[in-house]
PDB file of N, CA and C in Angstrom:
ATOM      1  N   UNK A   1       0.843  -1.183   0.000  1.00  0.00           N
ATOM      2  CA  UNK A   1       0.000   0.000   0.000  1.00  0.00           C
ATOM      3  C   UNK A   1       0.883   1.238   0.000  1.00  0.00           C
ATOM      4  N   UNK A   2       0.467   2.410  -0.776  1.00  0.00           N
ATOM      5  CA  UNK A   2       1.210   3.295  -0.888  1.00  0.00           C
ATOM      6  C   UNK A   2       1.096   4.137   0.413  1.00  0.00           C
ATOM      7  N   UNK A   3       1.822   4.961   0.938  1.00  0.00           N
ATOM      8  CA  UNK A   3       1.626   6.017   2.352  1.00  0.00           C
ATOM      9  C   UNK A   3       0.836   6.939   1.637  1.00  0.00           C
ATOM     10  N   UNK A   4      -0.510   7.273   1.872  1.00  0.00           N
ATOM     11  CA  UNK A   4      -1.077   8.349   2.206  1.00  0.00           C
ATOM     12  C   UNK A   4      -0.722   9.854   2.525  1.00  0.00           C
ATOM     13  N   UNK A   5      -0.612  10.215   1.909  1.00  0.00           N
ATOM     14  CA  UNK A   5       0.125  12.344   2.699  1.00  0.00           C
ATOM     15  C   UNK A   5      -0.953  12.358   3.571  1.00  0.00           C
ATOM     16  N   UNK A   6      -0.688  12.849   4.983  1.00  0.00           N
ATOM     17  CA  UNK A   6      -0.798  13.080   6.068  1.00  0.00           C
ATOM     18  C   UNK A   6      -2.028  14.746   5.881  1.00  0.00           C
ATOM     19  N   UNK A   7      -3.086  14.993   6.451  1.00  0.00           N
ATOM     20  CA  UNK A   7      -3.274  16.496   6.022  1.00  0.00           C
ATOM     21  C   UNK A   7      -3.209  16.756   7.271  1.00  0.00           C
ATOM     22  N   UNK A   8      -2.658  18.009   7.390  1.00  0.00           N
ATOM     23  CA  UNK A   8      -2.343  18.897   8.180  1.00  0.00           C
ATOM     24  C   UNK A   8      -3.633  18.704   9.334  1.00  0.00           C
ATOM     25  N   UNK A   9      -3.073  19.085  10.704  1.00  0.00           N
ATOM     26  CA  UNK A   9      -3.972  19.350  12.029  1.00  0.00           C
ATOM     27  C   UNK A   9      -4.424  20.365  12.220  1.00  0.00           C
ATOM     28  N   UNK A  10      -5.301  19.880  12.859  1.00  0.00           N
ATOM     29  CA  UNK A  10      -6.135  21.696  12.957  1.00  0.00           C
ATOM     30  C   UNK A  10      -6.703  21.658  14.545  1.00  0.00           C
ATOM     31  N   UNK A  11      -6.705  22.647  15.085  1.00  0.00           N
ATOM     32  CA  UNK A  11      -7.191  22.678  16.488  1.00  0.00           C
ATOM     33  C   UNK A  11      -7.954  21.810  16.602  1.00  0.00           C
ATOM     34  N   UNK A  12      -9.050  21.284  16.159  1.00  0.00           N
ATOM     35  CA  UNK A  12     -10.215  20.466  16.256  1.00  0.00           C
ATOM     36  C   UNK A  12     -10.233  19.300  16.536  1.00  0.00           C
ATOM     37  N   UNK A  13      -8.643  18.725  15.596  1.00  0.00           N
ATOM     38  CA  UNK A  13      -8.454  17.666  15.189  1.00  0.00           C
ATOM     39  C   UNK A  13      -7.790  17.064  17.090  1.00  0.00           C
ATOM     40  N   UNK A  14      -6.671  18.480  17.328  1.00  0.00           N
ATOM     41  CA  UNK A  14      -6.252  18.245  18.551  1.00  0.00           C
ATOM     42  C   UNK A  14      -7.162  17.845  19.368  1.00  0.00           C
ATOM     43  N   UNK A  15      -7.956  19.090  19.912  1.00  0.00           N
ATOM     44  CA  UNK A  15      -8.630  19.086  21.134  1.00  0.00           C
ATOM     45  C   UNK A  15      -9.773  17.675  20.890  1.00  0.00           C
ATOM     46  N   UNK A  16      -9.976  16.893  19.617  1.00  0.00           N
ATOM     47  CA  UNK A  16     -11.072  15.806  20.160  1.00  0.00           C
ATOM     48  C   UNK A  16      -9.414  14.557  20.482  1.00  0.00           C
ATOM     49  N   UNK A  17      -8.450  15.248  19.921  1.00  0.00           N
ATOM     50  CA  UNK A  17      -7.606  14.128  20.034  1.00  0.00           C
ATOM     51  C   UNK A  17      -7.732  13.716  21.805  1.00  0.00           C
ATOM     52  N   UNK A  18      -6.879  14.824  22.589  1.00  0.00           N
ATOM     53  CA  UNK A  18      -7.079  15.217  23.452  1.00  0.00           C
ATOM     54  C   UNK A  18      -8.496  15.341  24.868  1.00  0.00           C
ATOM     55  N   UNK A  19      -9.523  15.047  24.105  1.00  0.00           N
ATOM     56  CA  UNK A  19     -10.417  15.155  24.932  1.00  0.00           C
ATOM     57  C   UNK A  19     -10.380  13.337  24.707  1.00  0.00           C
ATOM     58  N   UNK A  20     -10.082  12.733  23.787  1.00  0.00           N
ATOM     59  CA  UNK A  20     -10.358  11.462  24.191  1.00  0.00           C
ATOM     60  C   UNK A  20      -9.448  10.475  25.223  1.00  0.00           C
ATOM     61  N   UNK A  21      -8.524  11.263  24.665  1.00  0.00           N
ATOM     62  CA  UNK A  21      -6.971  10.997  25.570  1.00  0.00           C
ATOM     63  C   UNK A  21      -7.634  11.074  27.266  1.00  0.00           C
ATOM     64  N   UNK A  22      -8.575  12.375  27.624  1.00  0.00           N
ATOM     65  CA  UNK A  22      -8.995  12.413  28.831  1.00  0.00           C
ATOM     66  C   UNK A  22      -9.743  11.218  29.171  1.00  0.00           C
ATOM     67  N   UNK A  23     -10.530  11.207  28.761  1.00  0.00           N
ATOM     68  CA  UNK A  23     -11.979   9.878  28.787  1.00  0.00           C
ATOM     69  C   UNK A  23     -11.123   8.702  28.910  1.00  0.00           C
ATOM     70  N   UNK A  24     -10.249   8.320  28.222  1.00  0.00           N
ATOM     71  CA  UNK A  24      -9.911   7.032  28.849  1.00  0.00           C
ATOM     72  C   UNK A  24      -8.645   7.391  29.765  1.00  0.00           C
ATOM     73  N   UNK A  25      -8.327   8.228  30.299  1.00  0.00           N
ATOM     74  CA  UNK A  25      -7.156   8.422  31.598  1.00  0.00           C
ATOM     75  C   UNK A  25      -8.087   8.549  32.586  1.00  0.00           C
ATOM     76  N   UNK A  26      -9.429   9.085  32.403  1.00  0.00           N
ATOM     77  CA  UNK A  26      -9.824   9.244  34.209  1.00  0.00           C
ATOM     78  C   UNK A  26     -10.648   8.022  34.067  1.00  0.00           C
ATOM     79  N   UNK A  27     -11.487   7.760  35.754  1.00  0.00           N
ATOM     80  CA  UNK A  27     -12.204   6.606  35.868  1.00  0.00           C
ATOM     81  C   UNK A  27     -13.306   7.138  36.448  1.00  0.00           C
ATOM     82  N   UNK A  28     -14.573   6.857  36.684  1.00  0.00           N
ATOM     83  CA  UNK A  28     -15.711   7.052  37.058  1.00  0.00           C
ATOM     84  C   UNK A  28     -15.161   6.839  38.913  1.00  0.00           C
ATOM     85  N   UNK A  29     -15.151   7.298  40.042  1.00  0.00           N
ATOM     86  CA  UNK A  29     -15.298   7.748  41.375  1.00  0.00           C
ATOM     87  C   UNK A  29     -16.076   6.892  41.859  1.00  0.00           C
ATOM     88  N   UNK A  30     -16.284   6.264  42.689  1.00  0.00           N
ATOM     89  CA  UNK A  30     -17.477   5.844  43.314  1.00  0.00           C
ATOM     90  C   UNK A  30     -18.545   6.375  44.118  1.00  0.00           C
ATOM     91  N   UNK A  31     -19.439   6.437  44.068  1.00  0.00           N
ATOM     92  CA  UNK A  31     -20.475   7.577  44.566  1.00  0.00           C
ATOM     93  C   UNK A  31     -20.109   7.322  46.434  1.00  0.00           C
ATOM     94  N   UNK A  32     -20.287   8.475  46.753  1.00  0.00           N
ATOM     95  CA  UNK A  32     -20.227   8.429  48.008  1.00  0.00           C
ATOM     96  C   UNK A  32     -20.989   8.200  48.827  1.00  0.00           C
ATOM     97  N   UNK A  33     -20.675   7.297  50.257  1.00  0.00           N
ATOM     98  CA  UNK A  33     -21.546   6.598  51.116  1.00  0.00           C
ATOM     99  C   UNK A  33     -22.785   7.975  51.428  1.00  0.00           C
ATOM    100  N   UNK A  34     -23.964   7.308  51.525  1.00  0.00           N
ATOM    101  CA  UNK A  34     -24.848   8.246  52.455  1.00  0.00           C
ATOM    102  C   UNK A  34     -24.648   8.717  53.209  1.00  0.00           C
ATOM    103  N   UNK A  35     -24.364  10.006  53.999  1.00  0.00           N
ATOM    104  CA  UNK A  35     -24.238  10.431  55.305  1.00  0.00           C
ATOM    105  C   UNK A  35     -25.708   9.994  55.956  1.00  0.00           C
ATOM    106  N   UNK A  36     -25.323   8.903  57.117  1.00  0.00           N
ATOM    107  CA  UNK A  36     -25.917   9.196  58.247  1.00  0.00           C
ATOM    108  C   UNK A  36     -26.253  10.319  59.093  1.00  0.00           C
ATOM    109  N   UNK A  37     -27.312  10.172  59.882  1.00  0.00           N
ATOM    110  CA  UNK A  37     -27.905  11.449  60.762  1.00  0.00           C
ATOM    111  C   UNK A  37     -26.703  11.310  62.010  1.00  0.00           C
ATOM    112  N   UNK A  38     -26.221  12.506  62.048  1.00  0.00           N
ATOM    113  CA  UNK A  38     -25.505  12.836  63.063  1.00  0.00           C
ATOM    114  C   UNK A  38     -26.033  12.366  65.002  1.00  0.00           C
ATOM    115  N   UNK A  39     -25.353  11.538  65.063  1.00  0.00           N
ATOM    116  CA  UNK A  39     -26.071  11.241  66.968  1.00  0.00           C
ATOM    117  C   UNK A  39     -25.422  11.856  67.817  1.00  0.00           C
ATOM    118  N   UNK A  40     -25.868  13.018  68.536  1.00  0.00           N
ATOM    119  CA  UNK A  40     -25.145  13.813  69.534  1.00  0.00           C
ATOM    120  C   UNK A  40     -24.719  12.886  70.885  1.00  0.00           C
ATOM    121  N   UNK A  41     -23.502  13.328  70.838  1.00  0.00           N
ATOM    122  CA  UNK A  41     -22.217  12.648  71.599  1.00  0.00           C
ATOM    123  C   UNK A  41     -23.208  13.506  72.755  1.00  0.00           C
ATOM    124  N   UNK A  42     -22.856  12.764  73.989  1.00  0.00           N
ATOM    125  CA  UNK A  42     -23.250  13.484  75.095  1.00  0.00           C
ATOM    126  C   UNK A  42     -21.328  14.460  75.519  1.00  0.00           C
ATOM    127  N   UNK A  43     -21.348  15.894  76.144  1.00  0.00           N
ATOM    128  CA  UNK A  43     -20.414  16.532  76.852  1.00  0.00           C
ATOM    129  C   UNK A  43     -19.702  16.831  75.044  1.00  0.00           C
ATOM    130  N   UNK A  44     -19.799  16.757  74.203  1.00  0.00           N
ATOM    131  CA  UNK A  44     -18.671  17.229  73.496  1.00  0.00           C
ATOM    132  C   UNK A  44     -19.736  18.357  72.403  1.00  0.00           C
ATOM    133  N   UNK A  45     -18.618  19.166  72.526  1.00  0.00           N
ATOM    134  CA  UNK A  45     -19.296  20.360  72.176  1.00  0.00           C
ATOM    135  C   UNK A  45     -18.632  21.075  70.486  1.00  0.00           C
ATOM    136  N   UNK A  46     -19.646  22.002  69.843  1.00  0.00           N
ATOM    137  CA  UNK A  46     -19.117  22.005  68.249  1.00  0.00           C
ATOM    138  C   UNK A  46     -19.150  23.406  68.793  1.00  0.00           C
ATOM    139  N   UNK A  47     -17.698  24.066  68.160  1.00  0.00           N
ATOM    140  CA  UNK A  47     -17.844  25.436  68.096  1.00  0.00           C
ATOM    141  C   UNK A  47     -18.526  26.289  66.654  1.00  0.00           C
ATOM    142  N   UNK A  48     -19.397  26.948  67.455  1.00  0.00           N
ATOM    143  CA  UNK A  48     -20.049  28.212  66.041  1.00  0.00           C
ATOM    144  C   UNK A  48     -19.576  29.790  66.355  1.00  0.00           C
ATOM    145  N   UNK A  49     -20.411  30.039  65.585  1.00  0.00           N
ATOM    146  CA  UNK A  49     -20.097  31.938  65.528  1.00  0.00           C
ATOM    147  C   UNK A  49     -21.951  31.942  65.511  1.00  0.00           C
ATOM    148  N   UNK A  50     -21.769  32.873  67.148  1.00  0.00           N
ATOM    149  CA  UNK A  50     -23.051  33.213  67.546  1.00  0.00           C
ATOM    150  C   UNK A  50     -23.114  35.195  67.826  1.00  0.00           C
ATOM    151  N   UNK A  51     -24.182  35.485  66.975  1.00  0.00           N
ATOM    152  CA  UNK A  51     -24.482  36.906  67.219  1.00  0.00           C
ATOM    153  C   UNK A  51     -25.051  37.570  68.332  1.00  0.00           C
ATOM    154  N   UNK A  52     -24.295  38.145  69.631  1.00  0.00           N
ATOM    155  CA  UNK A  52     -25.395  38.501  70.505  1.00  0.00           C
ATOM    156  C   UNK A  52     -25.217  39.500  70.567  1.00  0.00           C
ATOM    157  N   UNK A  53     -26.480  40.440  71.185  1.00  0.00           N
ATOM    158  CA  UNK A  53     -26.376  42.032  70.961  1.00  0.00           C
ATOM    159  C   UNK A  53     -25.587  41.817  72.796  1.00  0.00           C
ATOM    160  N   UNK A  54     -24.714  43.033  72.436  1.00  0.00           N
ATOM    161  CA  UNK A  54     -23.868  43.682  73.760  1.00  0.00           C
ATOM    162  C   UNK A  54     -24.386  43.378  75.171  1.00  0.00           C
ATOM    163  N   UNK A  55     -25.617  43.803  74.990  1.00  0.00           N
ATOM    164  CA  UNK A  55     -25.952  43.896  76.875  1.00  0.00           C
ATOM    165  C   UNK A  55     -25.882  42.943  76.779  1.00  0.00           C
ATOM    166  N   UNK A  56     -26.186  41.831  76.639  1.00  0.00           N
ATOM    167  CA  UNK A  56     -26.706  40.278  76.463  1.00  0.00           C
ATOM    168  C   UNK A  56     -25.341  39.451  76.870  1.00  0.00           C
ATOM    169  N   UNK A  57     -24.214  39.779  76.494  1.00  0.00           N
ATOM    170  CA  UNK A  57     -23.411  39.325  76.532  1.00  0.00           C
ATOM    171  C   UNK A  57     -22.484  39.510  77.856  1.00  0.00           C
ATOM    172  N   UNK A  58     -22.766  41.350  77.895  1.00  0.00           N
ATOM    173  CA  UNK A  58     -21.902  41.469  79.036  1.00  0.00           C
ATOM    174  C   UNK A  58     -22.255  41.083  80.324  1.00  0.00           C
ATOM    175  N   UNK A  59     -24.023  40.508  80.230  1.00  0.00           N
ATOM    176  CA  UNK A  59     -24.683  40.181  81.461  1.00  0.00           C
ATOM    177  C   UNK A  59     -23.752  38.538  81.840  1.00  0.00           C
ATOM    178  N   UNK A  60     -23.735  37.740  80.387  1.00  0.00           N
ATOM    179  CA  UNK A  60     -23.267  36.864  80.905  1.00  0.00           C
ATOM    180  C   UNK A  60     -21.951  37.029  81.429  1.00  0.00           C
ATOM    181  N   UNK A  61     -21.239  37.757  81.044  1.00  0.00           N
ATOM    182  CA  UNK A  61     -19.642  37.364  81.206  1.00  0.00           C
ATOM    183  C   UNK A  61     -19.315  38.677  82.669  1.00  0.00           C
ATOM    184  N   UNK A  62     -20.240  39.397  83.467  1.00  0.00           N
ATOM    185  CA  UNK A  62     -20.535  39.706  84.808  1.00  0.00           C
ATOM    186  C   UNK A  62     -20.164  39.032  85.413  1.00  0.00           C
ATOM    187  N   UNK A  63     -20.319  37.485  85.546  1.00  0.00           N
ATOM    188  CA  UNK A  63     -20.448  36.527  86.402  1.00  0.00           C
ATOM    189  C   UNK A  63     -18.575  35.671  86.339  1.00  0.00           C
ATOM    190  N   UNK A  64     -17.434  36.623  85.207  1.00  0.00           N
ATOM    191  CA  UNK A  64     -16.284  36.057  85.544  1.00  0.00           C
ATOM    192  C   UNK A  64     -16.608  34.442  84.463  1.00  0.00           C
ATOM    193  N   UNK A  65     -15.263  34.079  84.445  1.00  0.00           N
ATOM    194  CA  UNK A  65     -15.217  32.904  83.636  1.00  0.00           C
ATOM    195  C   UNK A  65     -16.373  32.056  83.968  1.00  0.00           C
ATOM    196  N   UNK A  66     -16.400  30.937  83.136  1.00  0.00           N
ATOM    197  CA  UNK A  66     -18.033  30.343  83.095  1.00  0.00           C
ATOM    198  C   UNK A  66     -18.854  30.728  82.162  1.00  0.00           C
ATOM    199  N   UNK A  67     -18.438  32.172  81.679  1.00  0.00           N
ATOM    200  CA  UNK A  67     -19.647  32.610  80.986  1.00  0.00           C
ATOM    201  C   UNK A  67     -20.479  31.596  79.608  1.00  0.00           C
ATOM    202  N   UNK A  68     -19.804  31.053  78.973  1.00  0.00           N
ATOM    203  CA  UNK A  68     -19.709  30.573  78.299  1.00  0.00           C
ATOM    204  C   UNK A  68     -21.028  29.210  78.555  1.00  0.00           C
ATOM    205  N   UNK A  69     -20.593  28.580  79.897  1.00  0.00           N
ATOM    206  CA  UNK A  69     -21.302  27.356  80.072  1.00  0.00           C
ATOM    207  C   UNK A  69     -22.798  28.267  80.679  1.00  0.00           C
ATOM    208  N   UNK A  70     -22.509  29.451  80.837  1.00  0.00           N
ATOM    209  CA  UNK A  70     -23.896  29.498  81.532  1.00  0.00           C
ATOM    210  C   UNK A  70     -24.542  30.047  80.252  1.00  0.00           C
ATOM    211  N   UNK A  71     -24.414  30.418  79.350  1.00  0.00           N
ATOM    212  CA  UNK A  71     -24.919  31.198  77.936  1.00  0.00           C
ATOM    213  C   UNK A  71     -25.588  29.114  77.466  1.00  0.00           C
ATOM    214  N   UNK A  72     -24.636  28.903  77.494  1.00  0.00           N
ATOM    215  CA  UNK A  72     -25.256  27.361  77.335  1.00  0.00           C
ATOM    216  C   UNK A  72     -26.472  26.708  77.649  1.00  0.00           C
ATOM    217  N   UNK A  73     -25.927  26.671  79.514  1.00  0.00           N
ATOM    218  CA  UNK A  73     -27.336  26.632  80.209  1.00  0.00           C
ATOM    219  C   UNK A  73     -28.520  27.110  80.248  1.00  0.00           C
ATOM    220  N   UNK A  74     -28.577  28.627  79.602  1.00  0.00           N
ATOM    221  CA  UNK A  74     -29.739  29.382  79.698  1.00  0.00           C
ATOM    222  C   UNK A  74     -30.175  28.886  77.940  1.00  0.00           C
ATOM    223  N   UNK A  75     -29.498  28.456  77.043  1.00  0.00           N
ATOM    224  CA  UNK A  75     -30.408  28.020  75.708  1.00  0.00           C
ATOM    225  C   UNK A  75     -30.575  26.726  75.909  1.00  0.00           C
ATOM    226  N   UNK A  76     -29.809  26.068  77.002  1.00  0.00           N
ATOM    227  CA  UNK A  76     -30.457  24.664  76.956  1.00  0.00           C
ATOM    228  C   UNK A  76     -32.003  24.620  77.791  1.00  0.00           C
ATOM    229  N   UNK A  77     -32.073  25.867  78.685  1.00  0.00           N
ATOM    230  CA  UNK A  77     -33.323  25.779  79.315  1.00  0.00           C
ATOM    231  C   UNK A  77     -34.416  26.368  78.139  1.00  0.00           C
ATOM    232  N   UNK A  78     -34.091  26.978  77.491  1.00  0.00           N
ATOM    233  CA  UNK A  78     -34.709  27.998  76.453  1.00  0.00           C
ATOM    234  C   UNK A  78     -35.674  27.041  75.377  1.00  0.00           C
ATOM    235  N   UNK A  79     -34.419  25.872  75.104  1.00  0.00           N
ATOM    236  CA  UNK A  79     -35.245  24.924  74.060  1.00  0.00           C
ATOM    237  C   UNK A  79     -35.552  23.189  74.668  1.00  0.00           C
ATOM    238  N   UNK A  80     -35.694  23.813  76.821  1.00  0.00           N
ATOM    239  CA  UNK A  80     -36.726  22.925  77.031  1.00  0.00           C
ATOM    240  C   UNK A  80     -35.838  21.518  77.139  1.00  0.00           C
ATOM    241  N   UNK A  81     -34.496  21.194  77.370  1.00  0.00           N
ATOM    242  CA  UNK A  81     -33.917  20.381  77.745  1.00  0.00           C
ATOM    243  C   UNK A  81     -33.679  20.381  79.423  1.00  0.00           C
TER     244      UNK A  81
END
């Protein structure tokens, strides 16, 4: 068989070259497990960022270190635990 002349590349020609080159280098991931419902640990605590207006705050922290567990105590009474 005689060789064929080659025709010239053209972006197009690359980028499907190239995009196929991708498709068979990566692999499909395995979907990730379901998250389960979170079961609250008893005593261990998650830190947030909580907004309180001023007075509110300085009432708790009046009382010297602690403040913290008693700001606690008063929303754990709040929502009845």
């Amino acid at each position: 068989m005689a060789d064929q002349p080659r025709r010239p590349r053209t972006l197009n020609d690359a980028r499907s070259e190239a995009e196929a080159a991708f498709k068979r280098a990566t692999t499909k991931v395995a979907d990730a497990l379901p998250k389960t419902a979170a079961v609250p640990v008893p005593g261990v605590r998650e830190q947030v960022t909580l907004r309180i207006d001023q007075d509110v705050l300085a009432y708790f922290q009046e009382g010297g270190p602690g403040w913290q567990d008693r700001i606690n105590a008063a929303l754990r009474k709040a929502a009845g635990k």
